[in-house]
N, C-alpha and C. Protein backbone atom coordinates (compact mmCIF):
# COMPACT_ATOMS: atom_id res chain seq x y z
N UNK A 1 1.38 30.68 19.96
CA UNK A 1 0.61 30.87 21.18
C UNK A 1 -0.12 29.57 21.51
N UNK A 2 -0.14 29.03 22.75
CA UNK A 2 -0.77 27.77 22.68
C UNK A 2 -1.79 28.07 23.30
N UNK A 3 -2.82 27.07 23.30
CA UNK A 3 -4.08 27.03 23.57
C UNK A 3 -4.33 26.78 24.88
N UNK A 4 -5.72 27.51 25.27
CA UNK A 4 -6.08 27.79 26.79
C UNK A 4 -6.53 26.54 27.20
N UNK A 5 -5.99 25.65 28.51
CA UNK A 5 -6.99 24.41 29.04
C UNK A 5 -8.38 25.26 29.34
N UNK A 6 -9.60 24.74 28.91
CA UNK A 6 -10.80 25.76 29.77
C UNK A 6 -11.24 24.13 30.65
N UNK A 7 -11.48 22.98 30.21
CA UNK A 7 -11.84 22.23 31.04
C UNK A 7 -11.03 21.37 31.99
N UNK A 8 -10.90 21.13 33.34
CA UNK A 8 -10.46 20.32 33.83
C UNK A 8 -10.45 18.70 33.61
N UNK A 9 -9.92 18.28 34.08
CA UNK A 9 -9.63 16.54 33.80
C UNK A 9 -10.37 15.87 34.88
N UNK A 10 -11.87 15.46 34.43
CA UNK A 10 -12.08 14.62 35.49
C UNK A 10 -12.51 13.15 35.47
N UNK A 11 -11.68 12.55 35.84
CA UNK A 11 -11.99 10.97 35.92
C UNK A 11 -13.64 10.01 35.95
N UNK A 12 -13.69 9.45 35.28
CA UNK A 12 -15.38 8.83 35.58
C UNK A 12 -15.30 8.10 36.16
N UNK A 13 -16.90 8.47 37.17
CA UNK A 13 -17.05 7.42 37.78
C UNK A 13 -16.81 6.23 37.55
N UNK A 14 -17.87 4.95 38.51
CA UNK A 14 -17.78 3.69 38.38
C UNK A 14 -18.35 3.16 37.33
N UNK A 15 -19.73 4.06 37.54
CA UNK A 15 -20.53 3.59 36.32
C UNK A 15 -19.33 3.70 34.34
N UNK A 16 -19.17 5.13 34.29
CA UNK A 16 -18.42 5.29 33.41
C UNK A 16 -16.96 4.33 33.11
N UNK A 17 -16.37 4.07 34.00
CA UNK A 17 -15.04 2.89 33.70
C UNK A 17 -15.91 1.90 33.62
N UNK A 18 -16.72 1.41 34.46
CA UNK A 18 -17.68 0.16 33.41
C UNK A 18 -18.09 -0.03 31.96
N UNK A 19 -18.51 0.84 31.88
CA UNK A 19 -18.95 1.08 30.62
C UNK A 19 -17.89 1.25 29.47
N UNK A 20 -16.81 2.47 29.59
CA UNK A 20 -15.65 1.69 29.16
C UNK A 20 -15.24 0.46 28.88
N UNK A 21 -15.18 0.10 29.93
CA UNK A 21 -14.21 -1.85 29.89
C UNK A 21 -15.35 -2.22 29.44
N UNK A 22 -16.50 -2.57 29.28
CA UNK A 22 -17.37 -3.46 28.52
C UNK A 22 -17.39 -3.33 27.47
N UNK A 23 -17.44 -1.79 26.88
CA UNK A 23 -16.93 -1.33 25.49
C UNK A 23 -15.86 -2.26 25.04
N UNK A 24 -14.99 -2.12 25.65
CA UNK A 24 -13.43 -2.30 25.23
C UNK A 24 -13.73 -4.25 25.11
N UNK A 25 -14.22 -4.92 26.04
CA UNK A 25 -14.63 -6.81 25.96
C UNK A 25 -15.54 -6.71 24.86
N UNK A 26 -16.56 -5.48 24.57
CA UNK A 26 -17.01 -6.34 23.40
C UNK A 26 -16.12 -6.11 21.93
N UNK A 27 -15.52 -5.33 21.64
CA UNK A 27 -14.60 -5.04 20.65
C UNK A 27 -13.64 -5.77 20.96
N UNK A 28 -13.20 -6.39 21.88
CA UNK A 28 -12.13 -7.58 21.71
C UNK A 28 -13.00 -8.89 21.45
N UNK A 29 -13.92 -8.94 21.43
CA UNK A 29 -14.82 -10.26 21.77
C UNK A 29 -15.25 -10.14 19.97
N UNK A 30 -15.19 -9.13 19.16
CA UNK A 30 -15.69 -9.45 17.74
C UNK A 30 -14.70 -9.84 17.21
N UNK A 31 -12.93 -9.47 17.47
CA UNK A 31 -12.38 -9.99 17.02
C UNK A 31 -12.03 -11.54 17.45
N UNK A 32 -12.13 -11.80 18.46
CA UNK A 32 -11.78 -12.94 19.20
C UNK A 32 -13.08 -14.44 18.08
N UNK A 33 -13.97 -13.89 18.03
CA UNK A 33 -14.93 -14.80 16.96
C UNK A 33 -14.63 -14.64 15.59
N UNK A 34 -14.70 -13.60 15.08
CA UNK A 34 -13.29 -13.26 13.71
C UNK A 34 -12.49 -14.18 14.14
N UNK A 35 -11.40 -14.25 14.24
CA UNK A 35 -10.15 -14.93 14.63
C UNK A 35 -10.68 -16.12 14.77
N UNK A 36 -11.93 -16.99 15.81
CA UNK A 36 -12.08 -18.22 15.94
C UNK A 36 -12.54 -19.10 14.49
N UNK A 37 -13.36 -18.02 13.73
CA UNK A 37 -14.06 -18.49 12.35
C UNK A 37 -12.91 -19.00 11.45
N UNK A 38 -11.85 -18.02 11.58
CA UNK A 38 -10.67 -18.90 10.76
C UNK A 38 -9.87 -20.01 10.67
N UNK A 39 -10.05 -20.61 11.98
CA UNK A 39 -9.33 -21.66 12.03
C UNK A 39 -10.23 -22.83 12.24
N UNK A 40 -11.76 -22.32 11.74
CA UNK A 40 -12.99 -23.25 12.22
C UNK A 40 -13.89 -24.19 11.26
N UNK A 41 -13.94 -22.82 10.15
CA UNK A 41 -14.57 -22.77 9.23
C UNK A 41 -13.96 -22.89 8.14
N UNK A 42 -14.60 -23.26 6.76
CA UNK A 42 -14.03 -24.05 5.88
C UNK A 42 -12.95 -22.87 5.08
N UNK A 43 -12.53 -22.83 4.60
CA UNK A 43 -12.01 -21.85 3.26
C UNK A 43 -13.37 -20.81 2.71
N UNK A 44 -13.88 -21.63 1.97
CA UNK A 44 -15.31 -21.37 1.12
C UNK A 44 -16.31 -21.35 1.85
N UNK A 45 -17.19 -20.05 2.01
CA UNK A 45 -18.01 -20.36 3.07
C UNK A 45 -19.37 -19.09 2.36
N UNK A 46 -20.98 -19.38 2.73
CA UNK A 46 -21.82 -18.88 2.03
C UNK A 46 -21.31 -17.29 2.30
N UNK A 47 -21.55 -16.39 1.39
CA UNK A 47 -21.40 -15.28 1.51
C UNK A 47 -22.69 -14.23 1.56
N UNK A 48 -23.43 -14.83 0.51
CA UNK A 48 -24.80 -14.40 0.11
C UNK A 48 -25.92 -14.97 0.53
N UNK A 49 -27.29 -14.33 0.95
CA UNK A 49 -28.08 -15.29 1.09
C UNK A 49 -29.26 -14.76 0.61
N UNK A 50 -30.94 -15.18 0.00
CA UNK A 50 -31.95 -14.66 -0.03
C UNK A 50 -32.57 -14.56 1.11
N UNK A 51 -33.97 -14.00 1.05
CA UNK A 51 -34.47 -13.30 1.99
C UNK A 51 -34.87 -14.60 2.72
N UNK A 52 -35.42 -15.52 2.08
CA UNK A 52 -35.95 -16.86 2.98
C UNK A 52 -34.64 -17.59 4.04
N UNK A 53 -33.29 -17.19 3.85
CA UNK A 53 -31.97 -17.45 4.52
C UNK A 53 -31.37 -18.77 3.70
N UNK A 54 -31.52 -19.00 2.91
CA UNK A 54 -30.50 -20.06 1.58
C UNK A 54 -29.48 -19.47 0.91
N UNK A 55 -28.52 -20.02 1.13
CA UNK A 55 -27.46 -19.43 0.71
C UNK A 55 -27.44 -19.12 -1.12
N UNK A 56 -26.94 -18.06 -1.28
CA UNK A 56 -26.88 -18.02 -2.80
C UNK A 56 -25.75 -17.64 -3.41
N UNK A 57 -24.79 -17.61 -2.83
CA UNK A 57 -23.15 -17.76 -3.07
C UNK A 57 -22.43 -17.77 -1.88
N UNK A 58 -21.01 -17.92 -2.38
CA UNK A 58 -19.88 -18.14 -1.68
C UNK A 58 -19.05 -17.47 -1.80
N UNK A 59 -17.89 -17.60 -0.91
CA UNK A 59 -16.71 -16.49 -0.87
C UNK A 59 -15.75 -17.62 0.30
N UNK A 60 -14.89 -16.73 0.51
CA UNK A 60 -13.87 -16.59 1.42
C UNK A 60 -14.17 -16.39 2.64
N UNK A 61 -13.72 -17.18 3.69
CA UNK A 61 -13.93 -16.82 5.00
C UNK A 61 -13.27 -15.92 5.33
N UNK A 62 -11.71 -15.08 4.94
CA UNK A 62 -11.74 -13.97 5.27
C UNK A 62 -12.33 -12.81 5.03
N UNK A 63 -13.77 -13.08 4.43
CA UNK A 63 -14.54 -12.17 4.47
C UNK A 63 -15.04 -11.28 5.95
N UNK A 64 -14.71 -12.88 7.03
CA UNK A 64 -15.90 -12.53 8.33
C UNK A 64 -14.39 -11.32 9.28
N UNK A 65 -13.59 -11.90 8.59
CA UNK A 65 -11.90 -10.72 9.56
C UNK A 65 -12.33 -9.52 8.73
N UNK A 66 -13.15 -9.11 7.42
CA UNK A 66 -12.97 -7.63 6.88
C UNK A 66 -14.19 -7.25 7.87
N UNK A 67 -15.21 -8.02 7.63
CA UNK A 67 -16.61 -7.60 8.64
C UNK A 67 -16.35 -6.98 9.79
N UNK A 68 -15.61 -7.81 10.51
CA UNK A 68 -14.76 -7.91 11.72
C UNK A 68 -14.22 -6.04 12.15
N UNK A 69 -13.47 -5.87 10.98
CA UNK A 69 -12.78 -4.61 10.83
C UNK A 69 -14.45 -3.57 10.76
N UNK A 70 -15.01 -3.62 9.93
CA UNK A 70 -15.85 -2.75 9.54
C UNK A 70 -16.37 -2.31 11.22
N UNK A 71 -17.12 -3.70 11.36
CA UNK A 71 -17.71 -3.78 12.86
C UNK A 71 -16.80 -3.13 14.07
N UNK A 72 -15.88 -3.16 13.93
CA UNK A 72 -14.97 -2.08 15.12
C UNK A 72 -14.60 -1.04 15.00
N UNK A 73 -14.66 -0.32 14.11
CA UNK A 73 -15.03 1.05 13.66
C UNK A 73 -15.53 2.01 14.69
N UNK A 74 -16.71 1.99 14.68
CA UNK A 74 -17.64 2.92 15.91
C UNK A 74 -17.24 2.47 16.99
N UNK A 75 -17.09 1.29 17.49
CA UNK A 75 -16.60 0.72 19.00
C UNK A 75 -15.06 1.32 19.64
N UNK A 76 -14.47 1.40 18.42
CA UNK A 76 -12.74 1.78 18.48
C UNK A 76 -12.91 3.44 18.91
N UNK A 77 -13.93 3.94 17.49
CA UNK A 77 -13.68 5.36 17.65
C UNK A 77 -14.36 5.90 19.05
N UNK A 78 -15.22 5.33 19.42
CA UNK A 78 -16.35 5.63 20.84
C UNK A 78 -15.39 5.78 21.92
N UNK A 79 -14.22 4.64 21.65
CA UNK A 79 -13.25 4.20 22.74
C UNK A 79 -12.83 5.63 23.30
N UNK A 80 -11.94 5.69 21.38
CA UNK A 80 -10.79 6.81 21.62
C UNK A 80 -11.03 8.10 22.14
N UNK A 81 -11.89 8.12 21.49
CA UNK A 81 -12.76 9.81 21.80
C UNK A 81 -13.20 9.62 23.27
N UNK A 82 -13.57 8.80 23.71
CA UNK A 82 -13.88 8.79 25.37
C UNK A 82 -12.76 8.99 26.07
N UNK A 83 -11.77 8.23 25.85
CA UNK A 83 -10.32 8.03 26.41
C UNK A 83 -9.38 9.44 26.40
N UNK A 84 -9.67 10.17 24.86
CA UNK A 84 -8.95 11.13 24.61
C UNK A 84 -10.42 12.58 25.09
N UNK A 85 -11.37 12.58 25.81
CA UNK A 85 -12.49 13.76 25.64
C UNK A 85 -12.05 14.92 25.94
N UNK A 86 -11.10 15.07 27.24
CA UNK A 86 -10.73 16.29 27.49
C UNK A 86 -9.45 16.96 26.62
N UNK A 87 -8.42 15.93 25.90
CA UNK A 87 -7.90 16.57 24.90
C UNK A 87 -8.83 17.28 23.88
N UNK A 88 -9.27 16.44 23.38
CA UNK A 88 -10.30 17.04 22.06
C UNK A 88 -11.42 17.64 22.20
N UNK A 89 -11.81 18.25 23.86
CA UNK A 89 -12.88 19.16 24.02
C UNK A 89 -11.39 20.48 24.52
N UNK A 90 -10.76 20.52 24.76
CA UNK A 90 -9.74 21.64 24.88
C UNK A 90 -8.88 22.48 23.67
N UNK A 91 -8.48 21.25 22.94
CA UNK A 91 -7.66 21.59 21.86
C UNK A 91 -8.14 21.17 20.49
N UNK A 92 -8.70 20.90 20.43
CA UNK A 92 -9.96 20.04 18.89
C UNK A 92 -10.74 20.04 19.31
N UNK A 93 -11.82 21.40 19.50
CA UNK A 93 -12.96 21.33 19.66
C UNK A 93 -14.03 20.95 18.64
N UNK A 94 -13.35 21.42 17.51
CA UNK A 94 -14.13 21.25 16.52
C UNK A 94 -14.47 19.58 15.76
N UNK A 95 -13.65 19.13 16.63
CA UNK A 95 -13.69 17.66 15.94
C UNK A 95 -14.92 16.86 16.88
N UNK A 96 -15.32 17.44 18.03
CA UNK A 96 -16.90 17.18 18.75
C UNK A 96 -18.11 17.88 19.09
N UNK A 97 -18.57 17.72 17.67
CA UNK A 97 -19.95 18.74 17.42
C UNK A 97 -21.44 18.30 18.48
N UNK A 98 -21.53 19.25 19.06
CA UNK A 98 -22.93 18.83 19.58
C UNK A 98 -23.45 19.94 20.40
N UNK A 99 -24.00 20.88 19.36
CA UNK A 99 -24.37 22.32 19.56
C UNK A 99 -24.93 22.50 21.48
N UNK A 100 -25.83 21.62 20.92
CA UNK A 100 -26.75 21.78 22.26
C UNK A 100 -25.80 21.86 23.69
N UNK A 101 -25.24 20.90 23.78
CA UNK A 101 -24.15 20.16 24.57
C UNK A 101 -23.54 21.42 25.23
N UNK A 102 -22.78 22.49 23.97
CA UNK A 102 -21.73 22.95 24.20
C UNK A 102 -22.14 24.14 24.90
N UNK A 103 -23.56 24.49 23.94
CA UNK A 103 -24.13 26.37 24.36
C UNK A 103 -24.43 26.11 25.94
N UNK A 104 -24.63 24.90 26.91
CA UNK A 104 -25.04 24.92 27.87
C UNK A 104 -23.84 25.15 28.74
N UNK A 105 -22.65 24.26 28.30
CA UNK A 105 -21.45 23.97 29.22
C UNK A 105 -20.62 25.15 29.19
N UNK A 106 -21.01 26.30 28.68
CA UNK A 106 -20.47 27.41 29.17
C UNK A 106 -21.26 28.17 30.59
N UNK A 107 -22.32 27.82 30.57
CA UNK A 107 -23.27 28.81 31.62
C UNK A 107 -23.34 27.64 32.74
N UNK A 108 -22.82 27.01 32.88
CA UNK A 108 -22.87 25.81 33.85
C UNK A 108 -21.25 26.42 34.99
N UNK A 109 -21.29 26.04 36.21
CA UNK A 109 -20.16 26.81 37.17
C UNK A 109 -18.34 25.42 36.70
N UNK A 110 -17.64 26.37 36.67
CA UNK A 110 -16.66 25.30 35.89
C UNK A 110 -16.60 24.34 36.54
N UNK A 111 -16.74 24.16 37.91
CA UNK A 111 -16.02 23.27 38.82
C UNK A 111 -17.04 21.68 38.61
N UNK A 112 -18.00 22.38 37.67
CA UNK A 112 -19.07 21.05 37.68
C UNK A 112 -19.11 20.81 35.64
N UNK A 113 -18.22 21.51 35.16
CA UNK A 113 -18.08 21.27 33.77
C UNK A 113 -17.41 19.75 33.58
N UNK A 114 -17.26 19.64 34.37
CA UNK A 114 -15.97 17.96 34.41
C UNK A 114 -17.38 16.89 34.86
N UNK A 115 -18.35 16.97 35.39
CA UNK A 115 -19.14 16.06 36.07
C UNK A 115 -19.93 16.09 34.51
N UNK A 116 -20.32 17.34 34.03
CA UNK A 116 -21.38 17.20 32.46
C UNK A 116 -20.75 16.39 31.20
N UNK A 117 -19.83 17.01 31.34
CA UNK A 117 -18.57 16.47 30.14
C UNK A 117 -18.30 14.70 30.63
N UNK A 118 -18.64 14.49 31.32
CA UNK A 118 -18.93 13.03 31.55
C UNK A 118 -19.97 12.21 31.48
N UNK A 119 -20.84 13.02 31.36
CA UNK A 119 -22.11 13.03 31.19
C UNK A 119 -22.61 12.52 30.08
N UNK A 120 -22.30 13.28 29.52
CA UNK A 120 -22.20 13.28 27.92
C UNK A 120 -21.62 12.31 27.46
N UNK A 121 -19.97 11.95 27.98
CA UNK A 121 -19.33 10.83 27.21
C UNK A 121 -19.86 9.45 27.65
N UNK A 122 -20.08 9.26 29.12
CA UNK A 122 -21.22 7.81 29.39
C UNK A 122 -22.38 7.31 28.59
N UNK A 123 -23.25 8.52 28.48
CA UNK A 123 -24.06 8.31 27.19
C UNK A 123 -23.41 7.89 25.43
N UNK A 124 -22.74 8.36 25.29
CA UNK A 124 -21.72 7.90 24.08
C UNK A 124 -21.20 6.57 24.38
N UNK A 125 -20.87 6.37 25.50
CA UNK A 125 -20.55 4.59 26.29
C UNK A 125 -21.64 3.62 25.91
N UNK A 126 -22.67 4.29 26.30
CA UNK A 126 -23.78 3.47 26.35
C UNK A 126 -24.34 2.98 24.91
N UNK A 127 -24.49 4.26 24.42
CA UNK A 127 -24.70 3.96 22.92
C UNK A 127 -23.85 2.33 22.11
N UNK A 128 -22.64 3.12 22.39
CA UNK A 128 -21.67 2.19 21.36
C UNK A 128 -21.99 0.61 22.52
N UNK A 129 -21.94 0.55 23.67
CA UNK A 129 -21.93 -0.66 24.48
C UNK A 129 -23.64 -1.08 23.21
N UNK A 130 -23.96 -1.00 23.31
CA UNK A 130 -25.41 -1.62 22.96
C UNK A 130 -24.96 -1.70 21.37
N UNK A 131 -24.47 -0.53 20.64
CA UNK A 131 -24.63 -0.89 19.16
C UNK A 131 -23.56 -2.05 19.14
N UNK A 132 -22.44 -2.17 19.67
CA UNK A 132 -21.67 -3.38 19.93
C UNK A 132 -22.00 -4.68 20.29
N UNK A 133 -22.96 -4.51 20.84
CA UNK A 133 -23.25 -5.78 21.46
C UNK A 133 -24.32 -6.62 20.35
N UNK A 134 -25.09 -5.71 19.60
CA UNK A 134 -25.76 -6.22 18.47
C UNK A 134 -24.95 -6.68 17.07
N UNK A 135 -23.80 -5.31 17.35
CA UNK A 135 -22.77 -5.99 16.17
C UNK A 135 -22.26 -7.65 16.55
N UNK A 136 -21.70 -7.79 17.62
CA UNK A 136 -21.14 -8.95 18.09
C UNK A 136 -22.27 -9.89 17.72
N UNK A 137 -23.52 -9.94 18.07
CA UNK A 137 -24.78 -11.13 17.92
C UNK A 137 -25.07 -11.06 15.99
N UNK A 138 -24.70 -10.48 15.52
CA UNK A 138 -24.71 -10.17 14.09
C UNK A 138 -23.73 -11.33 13.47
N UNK A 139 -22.33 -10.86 14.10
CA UNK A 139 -21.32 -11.39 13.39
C UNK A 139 -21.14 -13.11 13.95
N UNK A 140 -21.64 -13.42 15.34
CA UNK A 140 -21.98 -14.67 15.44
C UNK A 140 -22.88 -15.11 14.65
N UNK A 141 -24.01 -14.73 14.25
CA UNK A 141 -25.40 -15.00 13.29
C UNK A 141 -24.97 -15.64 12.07
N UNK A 142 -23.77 -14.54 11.76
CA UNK A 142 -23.50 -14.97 10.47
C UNK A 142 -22.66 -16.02 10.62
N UNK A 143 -21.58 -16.27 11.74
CA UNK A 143 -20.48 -17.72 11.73
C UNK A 143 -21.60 -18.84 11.58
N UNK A 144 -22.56 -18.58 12.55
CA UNK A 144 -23.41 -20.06 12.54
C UNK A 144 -24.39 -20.07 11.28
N UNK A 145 -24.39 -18.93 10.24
CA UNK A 145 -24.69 -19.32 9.13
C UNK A 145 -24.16 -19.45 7.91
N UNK A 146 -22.68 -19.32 8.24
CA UNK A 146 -21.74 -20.39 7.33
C UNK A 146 -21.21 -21.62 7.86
N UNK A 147 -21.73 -22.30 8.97
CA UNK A 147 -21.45 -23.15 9.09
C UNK A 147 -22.82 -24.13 8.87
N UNK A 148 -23.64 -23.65 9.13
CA UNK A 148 -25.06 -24.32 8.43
C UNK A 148 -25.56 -24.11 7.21
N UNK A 149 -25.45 -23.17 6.79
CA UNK A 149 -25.59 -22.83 5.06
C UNK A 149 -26.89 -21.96 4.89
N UNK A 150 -27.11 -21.86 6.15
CA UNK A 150 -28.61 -20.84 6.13
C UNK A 150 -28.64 -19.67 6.72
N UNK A 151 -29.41 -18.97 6.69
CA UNK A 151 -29.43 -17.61 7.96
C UNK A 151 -30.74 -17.16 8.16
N UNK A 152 -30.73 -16.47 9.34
CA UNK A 152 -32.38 -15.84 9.59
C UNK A 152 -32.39 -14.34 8.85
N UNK A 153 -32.66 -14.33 7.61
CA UNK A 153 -32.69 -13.32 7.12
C UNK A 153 -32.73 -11.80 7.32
N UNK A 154 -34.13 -11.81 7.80
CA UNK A 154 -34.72 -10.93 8.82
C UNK A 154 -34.76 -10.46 10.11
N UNK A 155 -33.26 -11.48 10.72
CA UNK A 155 -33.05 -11.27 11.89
C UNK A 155 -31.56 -10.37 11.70
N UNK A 156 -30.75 -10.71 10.43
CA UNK A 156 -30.16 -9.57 10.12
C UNK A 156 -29.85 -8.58 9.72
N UNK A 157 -30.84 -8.44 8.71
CA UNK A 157 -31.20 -7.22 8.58
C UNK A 157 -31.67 -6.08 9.68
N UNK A 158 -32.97 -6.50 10.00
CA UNK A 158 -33.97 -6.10 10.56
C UNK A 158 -33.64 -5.55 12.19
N UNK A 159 -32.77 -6.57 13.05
CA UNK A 159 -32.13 -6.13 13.93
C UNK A 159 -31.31 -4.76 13.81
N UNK A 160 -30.71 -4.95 13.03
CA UNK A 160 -28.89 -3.80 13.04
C UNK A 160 -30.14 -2.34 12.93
N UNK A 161 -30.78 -2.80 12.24
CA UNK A 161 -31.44 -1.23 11.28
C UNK A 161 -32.28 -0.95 12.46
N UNK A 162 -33.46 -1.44 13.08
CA UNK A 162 -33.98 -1.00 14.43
C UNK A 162 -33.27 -0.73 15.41
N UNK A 163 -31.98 -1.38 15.56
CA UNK A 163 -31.22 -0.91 16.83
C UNK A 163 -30.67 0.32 16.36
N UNK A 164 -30.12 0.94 15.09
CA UNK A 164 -29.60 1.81 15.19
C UNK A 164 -30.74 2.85 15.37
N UNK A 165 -31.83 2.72 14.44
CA UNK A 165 -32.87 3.59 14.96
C UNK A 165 -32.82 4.42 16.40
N UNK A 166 -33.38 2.82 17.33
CA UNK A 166 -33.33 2.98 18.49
C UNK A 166 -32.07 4.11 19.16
N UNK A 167 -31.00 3.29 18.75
CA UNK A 167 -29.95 4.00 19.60
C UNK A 167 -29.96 5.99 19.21
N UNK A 168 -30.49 5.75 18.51
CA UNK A 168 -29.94 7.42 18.16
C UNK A 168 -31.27 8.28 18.43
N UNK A 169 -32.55 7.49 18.52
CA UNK A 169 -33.44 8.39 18.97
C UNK A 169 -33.12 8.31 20.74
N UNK A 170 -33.02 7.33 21.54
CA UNK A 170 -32.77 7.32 22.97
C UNK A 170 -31.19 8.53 22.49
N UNK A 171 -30.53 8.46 22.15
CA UNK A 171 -29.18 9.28 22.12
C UNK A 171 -29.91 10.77 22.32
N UNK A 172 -30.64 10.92 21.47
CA UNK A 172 -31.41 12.51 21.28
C UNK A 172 -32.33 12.57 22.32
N UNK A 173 -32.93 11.34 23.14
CA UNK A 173 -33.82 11.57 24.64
C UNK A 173 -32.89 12.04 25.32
N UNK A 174 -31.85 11.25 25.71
CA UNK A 174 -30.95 11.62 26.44
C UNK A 174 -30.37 13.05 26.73
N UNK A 175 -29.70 13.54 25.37
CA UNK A 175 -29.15 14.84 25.09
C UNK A 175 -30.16 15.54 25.53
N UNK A 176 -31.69 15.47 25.01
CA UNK A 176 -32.48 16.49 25.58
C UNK A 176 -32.32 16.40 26.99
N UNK A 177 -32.62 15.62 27.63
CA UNK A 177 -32.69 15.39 29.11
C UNK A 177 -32.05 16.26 29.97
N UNK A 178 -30.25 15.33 29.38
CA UNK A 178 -29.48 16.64 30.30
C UNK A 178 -29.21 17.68 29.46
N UNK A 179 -29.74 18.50 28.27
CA UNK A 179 -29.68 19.74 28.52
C UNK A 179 -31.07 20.16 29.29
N UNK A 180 -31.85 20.10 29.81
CA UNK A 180 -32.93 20.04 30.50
C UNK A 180 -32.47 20.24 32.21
N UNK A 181 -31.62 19.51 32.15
CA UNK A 181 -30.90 19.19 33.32
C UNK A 181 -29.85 20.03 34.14
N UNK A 182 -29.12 20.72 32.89
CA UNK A 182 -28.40 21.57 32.68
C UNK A 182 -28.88 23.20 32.86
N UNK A 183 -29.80 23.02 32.00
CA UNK A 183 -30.39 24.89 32.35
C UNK A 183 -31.08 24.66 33.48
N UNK A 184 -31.78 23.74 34.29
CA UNK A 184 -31.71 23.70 35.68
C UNK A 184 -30.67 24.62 36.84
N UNK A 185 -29.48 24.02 36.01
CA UNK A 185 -28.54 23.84 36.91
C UNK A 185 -28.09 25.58 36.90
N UNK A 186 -27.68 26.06 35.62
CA UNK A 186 -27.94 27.44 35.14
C UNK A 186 -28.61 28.56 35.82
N UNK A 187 -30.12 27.63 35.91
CA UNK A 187 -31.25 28.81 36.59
C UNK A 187 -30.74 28.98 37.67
N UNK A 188 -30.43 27.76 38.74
CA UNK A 188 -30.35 27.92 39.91
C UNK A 188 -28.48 28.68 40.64
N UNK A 189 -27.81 28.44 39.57
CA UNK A 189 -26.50 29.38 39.53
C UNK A 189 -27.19 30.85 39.57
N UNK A 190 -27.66 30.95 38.59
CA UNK A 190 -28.27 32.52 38.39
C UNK A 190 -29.01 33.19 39.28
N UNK A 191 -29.64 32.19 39.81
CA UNK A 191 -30.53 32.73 41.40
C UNK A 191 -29.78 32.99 42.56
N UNK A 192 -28.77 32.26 43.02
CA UNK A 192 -27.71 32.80 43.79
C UNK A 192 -26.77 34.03 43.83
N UNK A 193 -26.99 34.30 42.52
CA UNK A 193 -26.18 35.34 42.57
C UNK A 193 -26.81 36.46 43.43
């Protein structure tokens, strides 16, 4: 027996294909500096550093192509799952958890389930556009601190870990918002009737 379409297919806006394709330039843009470090930078290059930014060992520059990989991870998967949402909110539901999200997008009128469900995935755009864009200033941080032998310690650490902070408490403003937004939309269905 195959499975019921319940949501329609609806295309994102402008804002949303922006956000996309910027997604998509900065995940080509980490590899594109990956890729430049190799043919730039020495063989042997600092790997380690203390907290003051002095290097305290070495390695392999294809260390910065595994980084590289690690770092496109969330950017890739943000992609796919955006690219693929209405497959995997139809037929793999279970593979996109987000309670709140879902208990609303049933009491919402269908014809506007395609405008929320976009909703939702722009914000997921946004997220990864920003955690990307710090990954990318990360993984430059570090080329120009194997090529100088130093690093700002605390600027790499300290960055990645506040931005993710950041990103996931604005992620949870957000979600509240439009479900906020949503039982609005609910009440005022319900009043028409």
């Amino acid at each position: 027996m195959a499975n019921k379409v319940k949501y329609k297919r609806v295309p994102f806006d402008i804002l949303g294909k922006s956000l996309f394709s910027f997604l998509f330039a900065e995940l080509m843009s980490i590899w594109i500096v990956a890729i430049f470090t190799l043919f730039f930078l020495p063989t042997i290059i600092p790997s380690n550093f203390n907290w003051s930014g002095i290097a305290t060992a070495s390695g392999y520059s294809i260390t910065i192509i595994i980084t590289a990989l690690l770092f496109s991870i969330v950017p890739a998967v943000i992609l796919i799952v955006s690219f693929f949402r209405y497959k995997l909110l139809n037929y793999y539901r279970y593979l996109l958890t987000a309670p709140i999200f879902y208990s609303n997008l049933k009491g919402v009128a269908s014809s506007r389930r395609g405008y929320w469900i976009n909703q939702y995935f722009k914000m997921l755009l946004t997220a990864g556009v920003y955690f990307s864009c710090i990954l990318l200033v990360v993984l430059l941080e570090v080329y120009a601190a194997a090529e100088k032998n130093s690093i700002n310690g605390a600027f790499v650490i300290v960055i990645p870990v506040v931005s993710i902070v950041l990103v996931a408490v604005l992620m949870l403003l957000l979600v509240k918002s439009m479900y906020k937004e949503m039982e609005k939309e609910i009440k005022s269905k319900r009043r028409r009737r």
